[in-house]
N, C-alpha and C. Protein backbone atom coordinates (compact mmCIF):
# COMPACT_ATOMS: atom_id res chain seq x y z
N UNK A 1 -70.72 15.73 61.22
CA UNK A 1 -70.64 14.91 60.03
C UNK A 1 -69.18 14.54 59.81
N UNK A 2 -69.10 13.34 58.97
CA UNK A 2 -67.47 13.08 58.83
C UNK A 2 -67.58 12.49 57.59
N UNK A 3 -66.43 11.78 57.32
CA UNK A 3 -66.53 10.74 56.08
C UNK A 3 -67.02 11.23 55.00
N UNK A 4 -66.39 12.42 54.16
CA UNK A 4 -67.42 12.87 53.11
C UNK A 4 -66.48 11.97 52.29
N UNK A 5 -67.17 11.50 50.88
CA UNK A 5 -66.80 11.20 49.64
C UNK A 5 -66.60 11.75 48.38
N UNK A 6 -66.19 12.04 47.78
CA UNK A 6 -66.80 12.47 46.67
C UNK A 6 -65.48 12.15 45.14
N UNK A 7 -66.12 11.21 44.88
CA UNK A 7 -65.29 10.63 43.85
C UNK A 7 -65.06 11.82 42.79
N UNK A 8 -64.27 11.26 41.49
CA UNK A 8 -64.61 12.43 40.18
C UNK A 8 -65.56 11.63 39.60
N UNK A 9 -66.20 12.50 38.46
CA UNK A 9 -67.94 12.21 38.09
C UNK A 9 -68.50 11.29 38.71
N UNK A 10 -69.06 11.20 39.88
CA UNK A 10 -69.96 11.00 40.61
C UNK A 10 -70.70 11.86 41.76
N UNK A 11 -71.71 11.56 42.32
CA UNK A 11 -71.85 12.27 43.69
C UNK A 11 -71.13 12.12 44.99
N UNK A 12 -71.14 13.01 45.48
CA UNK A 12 -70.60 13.46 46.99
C UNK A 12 -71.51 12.63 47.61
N UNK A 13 -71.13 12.01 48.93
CA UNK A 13 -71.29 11.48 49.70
C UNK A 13 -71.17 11.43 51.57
N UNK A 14 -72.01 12.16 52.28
CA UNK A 14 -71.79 12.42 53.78
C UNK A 14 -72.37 11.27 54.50
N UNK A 15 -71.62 10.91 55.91
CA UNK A 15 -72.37 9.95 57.00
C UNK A 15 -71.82 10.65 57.95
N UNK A 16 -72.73 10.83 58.70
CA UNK A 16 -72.19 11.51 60.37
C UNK A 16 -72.04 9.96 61.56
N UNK A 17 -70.74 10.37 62.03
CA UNK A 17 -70.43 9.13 62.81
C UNK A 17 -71.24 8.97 64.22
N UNK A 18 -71.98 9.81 64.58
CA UNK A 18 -72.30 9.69 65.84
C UNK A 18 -74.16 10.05 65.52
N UNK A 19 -74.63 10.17 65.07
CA UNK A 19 -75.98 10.16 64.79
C UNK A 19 -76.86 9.61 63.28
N UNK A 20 -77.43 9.43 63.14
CA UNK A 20 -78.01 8.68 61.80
C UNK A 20 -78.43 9.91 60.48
N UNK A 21 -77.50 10.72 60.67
CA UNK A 21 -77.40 11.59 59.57
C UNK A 21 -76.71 11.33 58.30
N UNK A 22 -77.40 11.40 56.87
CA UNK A 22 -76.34 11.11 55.93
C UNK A 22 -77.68 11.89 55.18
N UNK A 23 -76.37 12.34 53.82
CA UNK A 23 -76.60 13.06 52.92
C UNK A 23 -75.87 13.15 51.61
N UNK A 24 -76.26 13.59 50.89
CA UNK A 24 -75.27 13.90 49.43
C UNK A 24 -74.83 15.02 48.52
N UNK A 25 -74.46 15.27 47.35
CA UNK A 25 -74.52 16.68 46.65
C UNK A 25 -73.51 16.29 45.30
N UNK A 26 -73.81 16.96 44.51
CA UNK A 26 -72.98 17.04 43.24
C UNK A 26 -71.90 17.34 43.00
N UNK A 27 -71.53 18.08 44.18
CA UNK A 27 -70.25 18.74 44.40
C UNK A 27 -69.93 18.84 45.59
N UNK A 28 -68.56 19.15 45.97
CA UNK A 28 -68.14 19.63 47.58
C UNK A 28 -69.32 20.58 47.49
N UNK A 29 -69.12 21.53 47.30
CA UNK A 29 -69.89 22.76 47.83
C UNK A 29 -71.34 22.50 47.82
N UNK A 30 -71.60 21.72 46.89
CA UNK A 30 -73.01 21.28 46.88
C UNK A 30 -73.10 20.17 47.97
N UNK A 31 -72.43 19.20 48.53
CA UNK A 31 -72.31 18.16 49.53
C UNK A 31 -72.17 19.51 50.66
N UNK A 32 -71.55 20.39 51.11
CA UNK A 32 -71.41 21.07 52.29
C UNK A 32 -72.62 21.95 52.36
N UNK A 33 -73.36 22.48 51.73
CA UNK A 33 -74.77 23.26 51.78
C UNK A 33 -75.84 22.18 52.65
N UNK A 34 -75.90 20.60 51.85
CA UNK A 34 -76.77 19.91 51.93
C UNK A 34 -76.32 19.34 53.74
N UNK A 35 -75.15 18.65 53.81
CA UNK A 35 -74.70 18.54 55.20
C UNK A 35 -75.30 19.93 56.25
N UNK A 36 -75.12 21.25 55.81
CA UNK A 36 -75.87 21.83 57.14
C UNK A 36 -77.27 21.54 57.51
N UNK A 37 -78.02 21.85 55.99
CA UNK A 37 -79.44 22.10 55.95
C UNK A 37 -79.92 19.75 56.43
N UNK A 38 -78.99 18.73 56.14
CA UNK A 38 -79.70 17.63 57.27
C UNK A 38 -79.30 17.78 58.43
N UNK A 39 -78.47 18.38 58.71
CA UNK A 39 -78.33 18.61 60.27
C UNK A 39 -79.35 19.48 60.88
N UNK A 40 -79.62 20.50 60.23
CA UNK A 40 -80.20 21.89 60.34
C UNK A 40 -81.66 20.75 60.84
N UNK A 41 -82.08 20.22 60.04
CA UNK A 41 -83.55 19.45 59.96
C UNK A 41 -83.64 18.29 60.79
N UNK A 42 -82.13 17.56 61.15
CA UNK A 42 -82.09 16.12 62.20
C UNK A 42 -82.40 16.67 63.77
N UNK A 43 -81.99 17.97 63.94
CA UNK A 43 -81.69 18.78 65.59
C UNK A 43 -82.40 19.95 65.34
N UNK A 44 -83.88 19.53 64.82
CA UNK A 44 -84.94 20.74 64.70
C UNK A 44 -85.70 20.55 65.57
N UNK A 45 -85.62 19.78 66.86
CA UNK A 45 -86.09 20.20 67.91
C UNK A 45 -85.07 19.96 69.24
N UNK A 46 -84.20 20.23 69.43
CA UNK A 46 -82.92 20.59 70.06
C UNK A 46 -81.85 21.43 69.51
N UNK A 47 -81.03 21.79 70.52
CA UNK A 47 -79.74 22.68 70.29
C UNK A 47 -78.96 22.16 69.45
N UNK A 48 -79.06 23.00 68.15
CA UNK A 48 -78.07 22.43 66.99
C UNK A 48 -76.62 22.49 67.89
N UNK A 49 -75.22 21.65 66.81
CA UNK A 49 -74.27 21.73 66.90
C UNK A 49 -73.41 23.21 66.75
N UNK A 50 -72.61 23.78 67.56
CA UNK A 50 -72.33 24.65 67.15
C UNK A 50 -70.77 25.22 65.69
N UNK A 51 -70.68 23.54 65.28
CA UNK A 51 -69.71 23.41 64.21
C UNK A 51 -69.55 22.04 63.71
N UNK A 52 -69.54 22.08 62.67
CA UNK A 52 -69.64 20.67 62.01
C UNK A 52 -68.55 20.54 61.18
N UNK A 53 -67.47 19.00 61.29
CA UNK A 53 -66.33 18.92 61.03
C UNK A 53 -66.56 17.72 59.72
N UNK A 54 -66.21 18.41 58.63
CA UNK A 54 -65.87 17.53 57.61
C UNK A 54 -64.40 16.83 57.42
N UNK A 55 -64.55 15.66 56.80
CA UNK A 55 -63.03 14.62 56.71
C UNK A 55 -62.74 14.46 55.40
N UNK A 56 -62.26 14.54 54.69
CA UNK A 56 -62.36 14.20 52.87
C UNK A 56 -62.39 13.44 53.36
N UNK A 57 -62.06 11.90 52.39
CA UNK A 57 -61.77 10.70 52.42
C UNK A 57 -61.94 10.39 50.93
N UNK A 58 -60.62 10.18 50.14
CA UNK A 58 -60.57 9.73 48.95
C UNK A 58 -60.34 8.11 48.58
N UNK A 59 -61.05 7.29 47.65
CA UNK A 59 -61.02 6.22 47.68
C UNK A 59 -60.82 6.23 46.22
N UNK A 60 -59.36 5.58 46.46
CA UNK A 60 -58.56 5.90 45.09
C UNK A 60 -58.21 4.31 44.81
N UNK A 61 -58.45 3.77 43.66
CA UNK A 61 -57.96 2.25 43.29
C UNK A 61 -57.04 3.07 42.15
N UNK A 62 -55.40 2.13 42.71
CA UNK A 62 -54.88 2.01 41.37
C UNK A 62 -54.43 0.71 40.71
N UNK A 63 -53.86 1.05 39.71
CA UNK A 63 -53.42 -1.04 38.96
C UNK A 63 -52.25 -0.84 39.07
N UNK A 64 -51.96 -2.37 39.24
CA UNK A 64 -50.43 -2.48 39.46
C UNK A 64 -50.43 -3.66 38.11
N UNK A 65 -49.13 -3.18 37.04
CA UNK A 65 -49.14 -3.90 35.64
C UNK A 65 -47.54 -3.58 35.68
């Protein structure tokens, strides 16, 4: 998985770059539970990954005045 999001008050946001996995959560910790358990369920009939690498990625707008 890569590309997590997770703004302030909103939801967390995962897309895995190399397979059609994506997911979400209320929180980091709540976004990192949910990221194992769709992986856990995408490679439930093959050899899971043996580590899965998260990226923050903050998407910050500011104003210029």
């Amino acid at each position: 998985m890569s590309k997590p999001r997770c703004p302030p008050a909103r939801v967390c946001v995962a897309e895995c770059l190399s397979h059609d996995i994506f997911t979400q959560g209320d929180t980091w910790d709540g976004l990192r539970t949910n990221v194992k358990e769709a992986v856990s369920a995408y490679f439930i009939d093959q050899p899971k990954p043996s580590a899965i690498r998260l990226h923050l990625v903050r998407d910050e707008v500011l104003a210029v005045a």
